[in-house]
C-alpha atoms as a PDB file:
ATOM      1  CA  UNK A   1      18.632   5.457  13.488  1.00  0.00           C
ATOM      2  CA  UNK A   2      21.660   2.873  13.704  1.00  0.00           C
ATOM      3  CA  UNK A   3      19.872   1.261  16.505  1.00  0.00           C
ATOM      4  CA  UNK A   4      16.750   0.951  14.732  1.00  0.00           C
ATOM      5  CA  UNK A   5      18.155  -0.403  12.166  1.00  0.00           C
ATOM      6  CA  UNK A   6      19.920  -2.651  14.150  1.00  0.00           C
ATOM      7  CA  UNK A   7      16.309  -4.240  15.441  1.00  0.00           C
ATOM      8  CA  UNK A   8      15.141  -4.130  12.322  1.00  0.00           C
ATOM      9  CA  UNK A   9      17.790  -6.444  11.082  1.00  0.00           C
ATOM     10  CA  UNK A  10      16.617  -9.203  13.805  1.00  0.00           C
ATOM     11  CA  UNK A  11      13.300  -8.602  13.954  1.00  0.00           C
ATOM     12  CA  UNK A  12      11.292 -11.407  15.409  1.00  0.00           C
ATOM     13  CA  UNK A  13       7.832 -12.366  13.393  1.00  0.00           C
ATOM     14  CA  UNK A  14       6.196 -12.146  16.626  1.00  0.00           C
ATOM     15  CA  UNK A  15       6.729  -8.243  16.836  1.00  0.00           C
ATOM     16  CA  UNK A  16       6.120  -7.847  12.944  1.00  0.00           C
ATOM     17  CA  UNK A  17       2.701  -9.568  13.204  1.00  0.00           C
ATOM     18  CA  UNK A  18       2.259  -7.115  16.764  1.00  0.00           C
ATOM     19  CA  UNK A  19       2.686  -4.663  13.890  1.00  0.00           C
ATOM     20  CA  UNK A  20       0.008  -5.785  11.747  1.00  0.00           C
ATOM     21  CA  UNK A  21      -2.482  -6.812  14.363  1.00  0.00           C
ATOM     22  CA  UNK A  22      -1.700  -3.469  16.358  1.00  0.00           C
ATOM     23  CA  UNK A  23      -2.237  -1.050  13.924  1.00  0.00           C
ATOM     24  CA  UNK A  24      -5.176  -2.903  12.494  1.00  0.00           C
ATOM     25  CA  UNK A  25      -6.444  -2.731  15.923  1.00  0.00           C
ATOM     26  CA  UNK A  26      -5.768   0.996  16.119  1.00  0.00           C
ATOM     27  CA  UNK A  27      -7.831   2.284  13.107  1.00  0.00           C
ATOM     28  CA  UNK A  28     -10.692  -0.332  13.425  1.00  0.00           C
ATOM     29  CA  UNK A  29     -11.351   1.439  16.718  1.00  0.00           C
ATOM     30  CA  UNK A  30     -10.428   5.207  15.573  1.00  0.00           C
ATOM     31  CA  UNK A  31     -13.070   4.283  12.812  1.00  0.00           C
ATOM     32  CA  UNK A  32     -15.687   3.882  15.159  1.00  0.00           C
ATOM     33  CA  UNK A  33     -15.087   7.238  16.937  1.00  0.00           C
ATOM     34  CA  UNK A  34     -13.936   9.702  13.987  1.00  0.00           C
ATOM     35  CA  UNK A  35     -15.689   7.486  10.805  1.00  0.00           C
ATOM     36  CA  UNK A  36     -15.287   9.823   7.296  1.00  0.00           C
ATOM     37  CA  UNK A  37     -18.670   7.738   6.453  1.00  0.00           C
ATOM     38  CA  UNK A  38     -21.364   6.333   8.799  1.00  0.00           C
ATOM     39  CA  UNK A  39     -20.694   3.076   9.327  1.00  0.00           C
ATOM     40  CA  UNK A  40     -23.733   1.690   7.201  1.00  0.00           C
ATOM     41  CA  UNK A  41     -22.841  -2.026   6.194  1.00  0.00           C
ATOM     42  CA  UNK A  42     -21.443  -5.190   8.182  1.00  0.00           C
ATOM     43  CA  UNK A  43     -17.953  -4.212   9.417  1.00  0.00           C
ATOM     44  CA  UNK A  44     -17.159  -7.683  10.673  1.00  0.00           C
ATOM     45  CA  UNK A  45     -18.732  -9.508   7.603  1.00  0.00           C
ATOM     46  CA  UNK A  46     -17.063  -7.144   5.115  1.00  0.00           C
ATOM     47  CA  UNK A  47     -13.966  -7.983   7.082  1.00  0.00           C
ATOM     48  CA  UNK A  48     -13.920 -11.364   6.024  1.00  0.00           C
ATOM     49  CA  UNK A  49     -12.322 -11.058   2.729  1.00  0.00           C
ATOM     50  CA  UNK A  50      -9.777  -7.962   3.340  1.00  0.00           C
ATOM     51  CA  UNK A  51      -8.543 -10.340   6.217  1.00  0.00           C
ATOM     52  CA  UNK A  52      -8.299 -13.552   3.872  1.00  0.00           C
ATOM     53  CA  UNK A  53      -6.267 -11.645   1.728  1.00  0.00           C
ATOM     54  CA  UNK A  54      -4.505  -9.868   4.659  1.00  0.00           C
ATOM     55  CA  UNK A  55      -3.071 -13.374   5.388  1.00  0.00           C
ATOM     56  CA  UNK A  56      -2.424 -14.284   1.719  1.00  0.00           C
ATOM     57  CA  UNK A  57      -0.223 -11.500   1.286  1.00  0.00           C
ATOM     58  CA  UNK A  58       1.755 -12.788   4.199  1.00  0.00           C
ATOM     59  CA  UNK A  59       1.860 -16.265   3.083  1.00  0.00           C
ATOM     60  CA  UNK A  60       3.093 -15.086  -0.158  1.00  0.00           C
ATOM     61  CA  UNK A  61       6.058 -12.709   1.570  1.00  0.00           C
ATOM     62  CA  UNK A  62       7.076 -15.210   3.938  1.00  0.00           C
ATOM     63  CA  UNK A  63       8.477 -18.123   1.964  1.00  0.00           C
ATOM     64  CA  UNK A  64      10.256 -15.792  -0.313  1.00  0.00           C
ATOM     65  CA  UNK A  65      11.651 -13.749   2.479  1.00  0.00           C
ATOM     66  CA  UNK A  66      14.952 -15.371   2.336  1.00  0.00           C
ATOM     67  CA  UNK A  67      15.477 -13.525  -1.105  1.00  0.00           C
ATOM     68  CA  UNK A  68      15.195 -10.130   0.318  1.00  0.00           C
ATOM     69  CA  UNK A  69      17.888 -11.514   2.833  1.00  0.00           C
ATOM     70  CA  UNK A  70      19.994 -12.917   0.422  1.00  0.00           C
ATOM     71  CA  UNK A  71      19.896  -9.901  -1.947  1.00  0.00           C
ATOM     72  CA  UNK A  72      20.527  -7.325   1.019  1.00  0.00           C
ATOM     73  CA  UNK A  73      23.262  -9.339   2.293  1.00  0.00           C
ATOM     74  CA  UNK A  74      24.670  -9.314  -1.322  1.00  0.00           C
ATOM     75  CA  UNK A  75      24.781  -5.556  -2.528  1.00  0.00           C
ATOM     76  CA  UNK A  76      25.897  -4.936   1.261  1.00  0.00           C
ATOM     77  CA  UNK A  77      28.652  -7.181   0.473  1.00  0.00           C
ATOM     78  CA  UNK A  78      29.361  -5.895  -3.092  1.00  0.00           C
ATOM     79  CA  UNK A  79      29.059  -2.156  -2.581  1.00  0.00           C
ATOM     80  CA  UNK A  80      26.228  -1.917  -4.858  1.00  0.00           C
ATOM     81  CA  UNK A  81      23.414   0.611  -5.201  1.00  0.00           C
ATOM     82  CA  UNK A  82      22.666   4.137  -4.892  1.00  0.00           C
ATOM     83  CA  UNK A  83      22.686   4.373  -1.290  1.00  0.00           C
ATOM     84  CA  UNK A  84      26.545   2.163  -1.559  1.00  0.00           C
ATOM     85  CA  UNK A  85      27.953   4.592  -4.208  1.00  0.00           C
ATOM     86  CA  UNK A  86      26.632   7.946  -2.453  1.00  0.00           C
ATOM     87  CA  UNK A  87      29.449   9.864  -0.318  1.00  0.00           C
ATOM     88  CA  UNK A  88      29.090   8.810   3.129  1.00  0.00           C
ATOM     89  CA  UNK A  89      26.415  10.493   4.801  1.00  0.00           C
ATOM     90  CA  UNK A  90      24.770  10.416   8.725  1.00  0.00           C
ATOM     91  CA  UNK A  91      22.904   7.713   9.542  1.00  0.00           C
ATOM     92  CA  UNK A  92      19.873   9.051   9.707  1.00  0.00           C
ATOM     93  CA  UNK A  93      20.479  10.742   6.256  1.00  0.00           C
ATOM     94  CA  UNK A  94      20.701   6.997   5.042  1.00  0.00           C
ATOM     95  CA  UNK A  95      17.935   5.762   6.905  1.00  0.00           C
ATOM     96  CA  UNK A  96      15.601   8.458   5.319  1.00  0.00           C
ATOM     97  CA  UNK A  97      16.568   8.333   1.839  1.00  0.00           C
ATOM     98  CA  UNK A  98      16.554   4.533   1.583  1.00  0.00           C
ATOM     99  CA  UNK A  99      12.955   4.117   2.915  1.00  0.00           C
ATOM    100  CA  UNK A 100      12.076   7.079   0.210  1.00  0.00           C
ATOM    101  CA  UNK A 101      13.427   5.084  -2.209  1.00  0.00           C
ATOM    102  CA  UNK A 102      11.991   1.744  -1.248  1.00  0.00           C
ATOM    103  CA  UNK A 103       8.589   3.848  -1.332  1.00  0.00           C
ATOM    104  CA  UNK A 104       9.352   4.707  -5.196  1.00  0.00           C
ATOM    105  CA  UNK A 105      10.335   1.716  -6.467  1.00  0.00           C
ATOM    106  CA  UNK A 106       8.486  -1.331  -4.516  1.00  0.00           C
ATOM    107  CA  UNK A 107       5.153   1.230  -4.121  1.00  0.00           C
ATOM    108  CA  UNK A 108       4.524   4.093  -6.509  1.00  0.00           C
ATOM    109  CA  UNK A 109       6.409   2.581  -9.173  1.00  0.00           C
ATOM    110  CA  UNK A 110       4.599  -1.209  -9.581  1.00  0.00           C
ATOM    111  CA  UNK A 111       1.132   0.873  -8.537  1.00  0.00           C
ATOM    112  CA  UNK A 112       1.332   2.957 -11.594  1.00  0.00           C
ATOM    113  CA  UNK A 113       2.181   0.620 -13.830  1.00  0.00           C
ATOM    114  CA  UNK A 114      -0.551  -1.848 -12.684  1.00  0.00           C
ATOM    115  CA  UNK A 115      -3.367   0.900 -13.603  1.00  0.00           C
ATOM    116  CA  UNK A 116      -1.558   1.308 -16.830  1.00  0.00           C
ATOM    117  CA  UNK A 117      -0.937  -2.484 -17.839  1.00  0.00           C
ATOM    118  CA  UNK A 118      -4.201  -3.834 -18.805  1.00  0.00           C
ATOM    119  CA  UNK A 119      -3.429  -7.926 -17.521  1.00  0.00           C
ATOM    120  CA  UNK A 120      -1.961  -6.234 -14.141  1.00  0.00           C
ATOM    121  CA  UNK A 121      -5.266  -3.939 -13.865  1.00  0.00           C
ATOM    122  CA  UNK A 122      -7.280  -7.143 -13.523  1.00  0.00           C
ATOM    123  CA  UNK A 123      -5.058  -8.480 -10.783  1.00  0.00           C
ATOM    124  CA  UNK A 124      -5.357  -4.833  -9.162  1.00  0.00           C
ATOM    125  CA  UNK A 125      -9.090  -4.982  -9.075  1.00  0.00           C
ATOM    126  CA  UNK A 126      -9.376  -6.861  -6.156  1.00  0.00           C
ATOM    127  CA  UNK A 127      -8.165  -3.984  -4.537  1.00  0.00           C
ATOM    128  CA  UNK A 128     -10.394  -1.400  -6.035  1.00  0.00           C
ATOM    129  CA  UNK A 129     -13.025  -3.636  -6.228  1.00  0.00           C
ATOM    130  CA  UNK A 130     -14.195  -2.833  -2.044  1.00  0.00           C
ATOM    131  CA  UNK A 131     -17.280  -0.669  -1.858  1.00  0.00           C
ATOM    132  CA  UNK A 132     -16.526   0.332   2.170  1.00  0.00           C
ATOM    133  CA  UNK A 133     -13.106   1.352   2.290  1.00  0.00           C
ATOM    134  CA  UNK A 134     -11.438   1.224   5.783  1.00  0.00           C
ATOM    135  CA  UNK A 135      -8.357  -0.139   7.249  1.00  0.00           C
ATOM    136  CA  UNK A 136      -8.930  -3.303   6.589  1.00  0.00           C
ATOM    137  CA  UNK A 137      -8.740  -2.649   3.229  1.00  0.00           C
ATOM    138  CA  UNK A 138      -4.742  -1.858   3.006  1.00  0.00           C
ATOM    139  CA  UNK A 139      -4.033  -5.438   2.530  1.00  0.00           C
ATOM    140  CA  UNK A 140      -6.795  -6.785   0.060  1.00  0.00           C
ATOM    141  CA  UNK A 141      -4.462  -7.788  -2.830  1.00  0.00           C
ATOM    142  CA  UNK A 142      -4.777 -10.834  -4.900  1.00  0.00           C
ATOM    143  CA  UNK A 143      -2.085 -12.736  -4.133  1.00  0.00           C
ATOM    144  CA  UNK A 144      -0.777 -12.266  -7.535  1.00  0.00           C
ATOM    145  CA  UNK A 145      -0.467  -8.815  -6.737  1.00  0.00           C
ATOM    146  CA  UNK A 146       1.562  -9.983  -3.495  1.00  0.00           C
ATOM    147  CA  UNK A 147       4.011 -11.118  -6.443  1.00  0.00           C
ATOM    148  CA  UNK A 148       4.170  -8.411  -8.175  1.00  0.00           C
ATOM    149  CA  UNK A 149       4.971  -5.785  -5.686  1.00  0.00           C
ATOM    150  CA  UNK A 150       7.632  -8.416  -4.149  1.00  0.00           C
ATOM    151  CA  UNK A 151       9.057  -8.447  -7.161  1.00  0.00           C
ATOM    152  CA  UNK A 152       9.674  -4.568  -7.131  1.00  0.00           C
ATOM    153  CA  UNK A 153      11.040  -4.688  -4.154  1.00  0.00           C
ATOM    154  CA  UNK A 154      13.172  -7.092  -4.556  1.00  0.00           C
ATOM    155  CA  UNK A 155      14.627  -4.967  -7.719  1.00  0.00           C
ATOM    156  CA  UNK A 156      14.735  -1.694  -5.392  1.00  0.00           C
ATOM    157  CA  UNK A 157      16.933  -3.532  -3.245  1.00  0.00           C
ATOM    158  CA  UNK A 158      19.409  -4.103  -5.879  1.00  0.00           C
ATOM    159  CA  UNK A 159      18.550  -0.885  -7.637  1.00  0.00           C
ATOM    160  CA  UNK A 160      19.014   0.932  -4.057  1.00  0.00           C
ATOM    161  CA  UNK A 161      21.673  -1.807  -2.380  1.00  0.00           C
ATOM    162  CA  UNK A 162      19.412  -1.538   0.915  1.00  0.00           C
ATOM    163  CA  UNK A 163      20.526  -3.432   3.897  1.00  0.00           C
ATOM    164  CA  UNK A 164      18.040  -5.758   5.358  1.00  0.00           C
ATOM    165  CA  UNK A 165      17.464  -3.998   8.530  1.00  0.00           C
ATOM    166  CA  UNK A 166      16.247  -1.338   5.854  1.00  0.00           C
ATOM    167  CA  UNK A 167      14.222  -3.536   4.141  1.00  0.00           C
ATOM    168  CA  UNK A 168      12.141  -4.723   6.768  1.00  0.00           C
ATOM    169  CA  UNK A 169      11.916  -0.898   8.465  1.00  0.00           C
ATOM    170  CA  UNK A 170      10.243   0.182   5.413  1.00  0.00           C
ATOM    171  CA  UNK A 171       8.076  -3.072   5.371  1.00  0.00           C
ATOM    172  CA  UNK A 172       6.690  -2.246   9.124  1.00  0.00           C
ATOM    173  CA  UNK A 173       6.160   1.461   7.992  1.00  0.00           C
ATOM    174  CA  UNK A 174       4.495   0.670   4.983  1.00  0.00           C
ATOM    175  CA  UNK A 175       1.744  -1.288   6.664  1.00  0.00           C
ATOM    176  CA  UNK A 176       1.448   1.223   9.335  1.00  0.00           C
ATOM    177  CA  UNK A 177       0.518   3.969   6.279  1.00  0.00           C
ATOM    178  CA  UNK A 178      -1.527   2.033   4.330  1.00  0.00           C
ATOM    179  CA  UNK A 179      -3.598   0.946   7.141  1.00  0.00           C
ATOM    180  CA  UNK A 180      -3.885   4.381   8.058  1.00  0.00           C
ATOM    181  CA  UNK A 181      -4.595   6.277   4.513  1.00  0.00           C
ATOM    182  CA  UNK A 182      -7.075   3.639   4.066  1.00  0.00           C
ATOM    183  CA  UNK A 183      -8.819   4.129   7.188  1.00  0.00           C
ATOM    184  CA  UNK A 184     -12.415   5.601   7.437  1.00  0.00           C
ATOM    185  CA  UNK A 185     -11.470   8.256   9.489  1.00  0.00           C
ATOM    186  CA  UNK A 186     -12.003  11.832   9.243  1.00  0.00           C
ATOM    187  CA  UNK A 187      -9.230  14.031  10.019  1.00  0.00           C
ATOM    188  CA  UNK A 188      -9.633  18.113  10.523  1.00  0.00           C
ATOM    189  CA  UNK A 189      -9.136  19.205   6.876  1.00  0.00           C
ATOM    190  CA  UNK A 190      -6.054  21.399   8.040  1.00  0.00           C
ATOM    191  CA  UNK A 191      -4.368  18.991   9.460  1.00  0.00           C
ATOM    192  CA  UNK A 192      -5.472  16.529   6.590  1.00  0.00           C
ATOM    193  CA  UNK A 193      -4.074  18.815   3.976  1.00  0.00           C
ATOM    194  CA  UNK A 194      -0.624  19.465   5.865  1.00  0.00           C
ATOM    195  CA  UNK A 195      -0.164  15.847   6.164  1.00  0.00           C
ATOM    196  CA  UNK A 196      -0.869  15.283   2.154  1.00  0.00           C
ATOM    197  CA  UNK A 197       2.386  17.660   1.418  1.00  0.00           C
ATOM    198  CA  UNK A 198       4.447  14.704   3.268  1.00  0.00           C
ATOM    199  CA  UNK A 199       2.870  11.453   3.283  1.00  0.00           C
ATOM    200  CA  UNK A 200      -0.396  10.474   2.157  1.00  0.00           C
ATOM    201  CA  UNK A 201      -3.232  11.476   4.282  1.00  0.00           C
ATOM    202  CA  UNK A 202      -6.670   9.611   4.582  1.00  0.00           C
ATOM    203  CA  UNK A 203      -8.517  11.901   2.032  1.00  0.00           C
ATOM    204  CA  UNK A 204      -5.833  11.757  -0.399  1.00  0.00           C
ATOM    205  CA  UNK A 205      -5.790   8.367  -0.636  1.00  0.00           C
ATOM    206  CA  UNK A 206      -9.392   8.111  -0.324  1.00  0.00           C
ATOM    207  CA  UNK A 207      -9.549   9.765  -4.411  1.00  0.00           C
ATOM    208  CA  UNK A 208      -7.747   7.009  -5.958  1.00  0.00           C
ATOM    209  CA  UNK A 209     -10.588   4.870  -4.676  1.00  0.00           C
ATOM    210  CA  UNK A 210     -13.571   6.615  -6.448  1.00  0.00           C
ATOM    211  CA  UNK A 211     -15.357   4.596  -8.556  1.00  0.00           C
ATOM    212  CA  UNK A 212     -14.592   6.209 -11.517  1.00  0.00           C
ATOM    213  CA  UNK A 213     -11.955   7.844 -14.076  1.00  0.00           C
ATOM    214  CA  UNK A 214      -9.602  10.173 -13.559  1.00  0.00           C
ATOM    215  CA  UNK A 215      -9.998   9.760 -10.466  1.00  0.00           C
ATOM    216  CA  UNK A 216      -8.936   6.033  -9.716  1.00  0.00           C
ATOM    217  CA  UNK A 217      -5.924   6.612 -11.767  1.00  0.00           C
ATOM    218  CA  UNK A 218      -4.502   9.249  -9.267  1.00  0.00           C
ATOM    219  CA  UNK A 219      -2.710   9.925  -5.977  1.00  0.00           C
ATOM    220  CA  UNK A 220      -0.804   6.302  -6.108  1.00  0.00           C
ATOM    221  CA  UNK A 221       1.386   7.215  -3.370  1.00  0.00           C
ATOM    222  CA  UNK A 222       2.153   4.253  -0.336  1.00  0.00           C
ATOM    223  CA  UNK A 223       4.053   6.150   2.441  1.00  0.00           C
ATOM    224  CA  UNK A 224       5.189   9.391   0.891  1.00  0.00           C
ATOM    225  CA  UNK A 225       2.719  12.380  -1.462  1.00  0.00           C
ATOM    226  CA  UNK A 226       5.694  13.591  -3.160  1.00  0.00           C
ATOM    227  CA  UNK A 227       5.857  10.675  -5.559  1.00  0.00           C
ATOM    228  CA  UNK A 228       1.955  12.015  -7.066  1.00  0.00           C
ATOM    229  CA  UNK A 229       2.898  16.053  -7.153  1.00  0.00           C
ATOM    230  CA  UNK A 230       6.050  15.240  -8.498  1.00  0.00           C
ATOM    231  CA  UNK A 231       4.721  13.287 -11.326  1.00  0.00           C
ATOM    232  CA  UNK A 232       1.671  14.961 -11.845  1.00  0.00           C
ATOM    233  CA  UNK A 233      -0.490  12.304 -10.643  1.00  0.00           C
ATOM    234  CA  UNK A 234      -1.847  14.248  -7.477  1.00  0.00           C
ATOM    235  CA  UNK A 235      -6.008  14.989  -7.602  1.00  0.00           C
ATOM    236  CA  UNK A 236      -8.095  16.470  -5.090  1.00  0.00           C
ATOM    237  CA  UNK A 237     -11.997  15.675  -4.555  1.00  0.00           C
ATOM    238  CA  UNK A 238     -14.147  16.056  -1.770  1.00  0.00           C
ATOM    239  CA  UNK A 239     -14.465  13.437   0.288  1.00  0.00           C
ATOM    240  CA  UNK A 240     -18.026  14.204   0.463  1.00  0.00           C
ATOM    241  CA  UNK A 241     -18.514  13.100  -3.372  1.00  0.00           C
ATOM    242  CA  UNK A 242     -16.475   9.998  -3.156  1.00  0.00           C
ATOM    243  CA  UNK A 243     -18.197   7.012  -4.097  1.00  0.00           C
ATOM    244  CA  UNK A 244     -15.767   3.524  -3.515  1.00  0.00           C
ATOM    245  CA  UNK A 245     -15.990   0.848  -5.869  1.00  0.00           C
ATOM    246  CA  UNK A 246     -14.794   0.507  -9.636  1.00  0.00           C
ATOM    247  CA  UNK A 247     -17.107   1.521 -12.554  1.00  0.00           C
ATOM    248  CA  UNK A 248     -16.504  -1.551 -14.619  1.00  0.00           C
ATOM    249  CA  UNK A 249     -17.261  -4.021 -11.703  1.00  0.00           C
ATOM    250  CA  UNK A 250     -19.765  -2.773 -10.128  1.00  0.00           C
ATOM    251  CA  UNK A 251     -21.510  -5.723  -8.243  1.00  0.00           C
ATOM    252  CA  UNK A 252     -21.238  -5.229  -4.622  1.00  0.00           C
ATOM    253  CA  UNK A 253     -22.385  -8.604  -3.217  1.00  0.00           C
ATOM    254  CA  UNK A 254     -19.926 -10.445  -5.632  1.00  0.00           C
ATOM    255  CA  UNK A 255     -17.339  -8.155  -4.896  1.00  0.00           C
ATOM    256  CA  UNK A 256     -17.787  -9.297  -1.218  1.00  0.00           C
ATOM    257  CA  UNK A 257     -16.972 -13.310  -2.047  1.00  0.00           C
ATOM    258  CA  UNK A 258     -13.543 -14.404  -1.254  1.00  0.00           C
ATOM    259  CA  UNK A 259     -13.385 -17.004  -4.064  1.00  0.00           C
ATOM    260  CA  UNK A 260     -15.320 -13.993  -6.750  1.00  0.00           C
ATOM    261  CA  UNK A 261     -12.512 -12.545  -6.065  1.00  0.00           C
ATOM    262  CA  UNK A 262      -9.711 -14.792  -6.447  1.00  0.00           C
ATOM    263  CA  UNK A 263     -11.475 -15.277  -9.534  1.00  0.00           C
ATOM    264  CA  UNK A 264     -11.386 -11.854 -10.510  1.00  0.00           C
ATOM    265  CA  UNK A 265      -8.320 -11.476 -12.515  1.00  0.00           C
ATOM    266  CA  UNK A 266      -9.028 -14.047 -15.195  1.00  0.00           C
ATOM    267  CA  UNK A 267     -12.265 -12.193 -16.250  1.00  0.00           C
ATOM    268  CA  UNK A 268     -12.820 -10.377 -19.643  1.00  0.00           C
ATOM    269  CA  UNK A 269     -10.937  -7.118 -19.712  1.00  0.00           C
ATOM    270  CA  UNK A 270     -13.512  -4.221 -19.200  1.00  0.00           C
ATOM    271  CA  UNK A 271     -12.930  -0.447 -20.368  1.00  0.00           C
ATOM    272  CA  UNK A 272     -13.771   2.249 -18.202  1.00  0.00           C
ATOM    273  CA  UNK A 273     -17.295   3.159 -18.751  1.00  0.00           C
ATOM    274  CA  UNK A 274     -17.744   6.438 -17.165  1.00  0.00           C
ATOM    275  CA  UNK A 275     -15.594  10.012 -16.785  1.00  0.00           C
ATOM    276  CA  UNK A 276     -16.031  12.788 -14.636  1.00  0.00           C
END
């Protein structure tokens, strides 16, 4: 773990964008061999946007990196944080319980609250508003949204006092998950269900995405499941029933327009409409 952490510290963008692009790769091509639903639109077209906002998200992270560096470097400094007033523990001990932490407060955390918060539901929608989930979807945030969740994590890593090399660990792993719970894969349901006691499995995360209440206000979790059964959020459906999209928003081909959708969050608030 030390040694890991160690890279992490240093990382170079080339390898964190061989992260991105990799695991992207990955899943585009397990989709094609293991799909959860038949492939029945224009994967490359409905590409398009997910990938615009893909590269928002990182033009949004980027220029603001320095903060995350700054405020690592600070509570490192100043012994602050959970992790800094904990008794010393192994390294890997550390390692584990910071990146469960991060997952809390710069993922669960900001994704509950943005279902909740009526102004920050509207920014969400871009998100929820993609009626073919798949990998590419992980990363289709407004890049308002980009702010928000920075902001979290810039308070976990106060809240926390996380080291940088911690920081950007949980960052690479994050991406990793999402592009993988998002993914239109199908998994043996044994294997799917073991998975959802740990981290968040494919048809876990494929729940939160149905087009309708209580549904899309469930299973919230980024890398880790516990978050949801902890706090009662956890649902189950079959993944047979699941129908992706958002109730209140319904239009598929604008939902498909990049600038629709940058568009999105200034729109008239809409209630829920439906409840199964």
């Amino acid at each position: 773990m030390e040694l890991i952490l160690e890279y992490f510290e240093t990382i170079p963008s080339l390898h964190r964008a061989i992260i991105i692009i990799g695991g992207l790769s990955f899943f585009w091509i397990l989709e094609g061999a293991i799909p959860l639903f038949t492939l029945d639109y224009k994967k490359w077209k409905h590409a398009v946007p997910n990938i615009f906002f893909t590269i928002t998200t990182i033009a949004v992270n980027l220029p603001l990196a320095f903060l995350f560096l700054k405020s690592s470097d600070w509570v490192v400094a100043n012994d602050f944080g959970i992790l800094n007033w904990l008794p010393e523990m192994p390294i890997w001990l550390y390692g584990i319980l910071g990146v469960f932490l991060i997952d809390f407060i710069g993922a669960y955390l900001p994704h509950l609250i943005e279902h909740k918060v009526k102004p920050l539901w509207m920014v969400h929608l871009v998100h929820h508003s993609d009626h073919h989930v798949d990998t590419t979807t992980a990363n289709r945030h407004h890049p308002l949204e980009s702010i928000i969740r920075y902001v979290f994590t810039l308070m976990g890593i106060f809240i926390i006092g996380t080291p940088i090399g911690l920081v950007l660990l949980y960052q690479s792993l994050s991406v990793v998950a999402t592009q993988f719970n998002h993914a239109n894969i199908r998994l043996p349901k044994k294997i799917d269900d073991a998975l959802s006691y740990v981290i968040v499995s494919p048809d876990m995360h494929k729940v939160h995405h149905h087009y309708t209440l209580p549904y899309t206000d469930s299973n919230y979790g980024n890398i880790f499941s516990v978050w949801d059964r902890l706090f009662g959020t956890y649902m189950k459906l079959d993944p047979d029933k699941i129908v992706y999209g958002v109730d209140v928003f319904p239009d598929e081909v604008e939902n498909g327009r990049i600038w629709s959708l940058l568009k999105q969050p200034f729109q008239k608030y809409r209630k829920p409409t439906i409840k199964h």
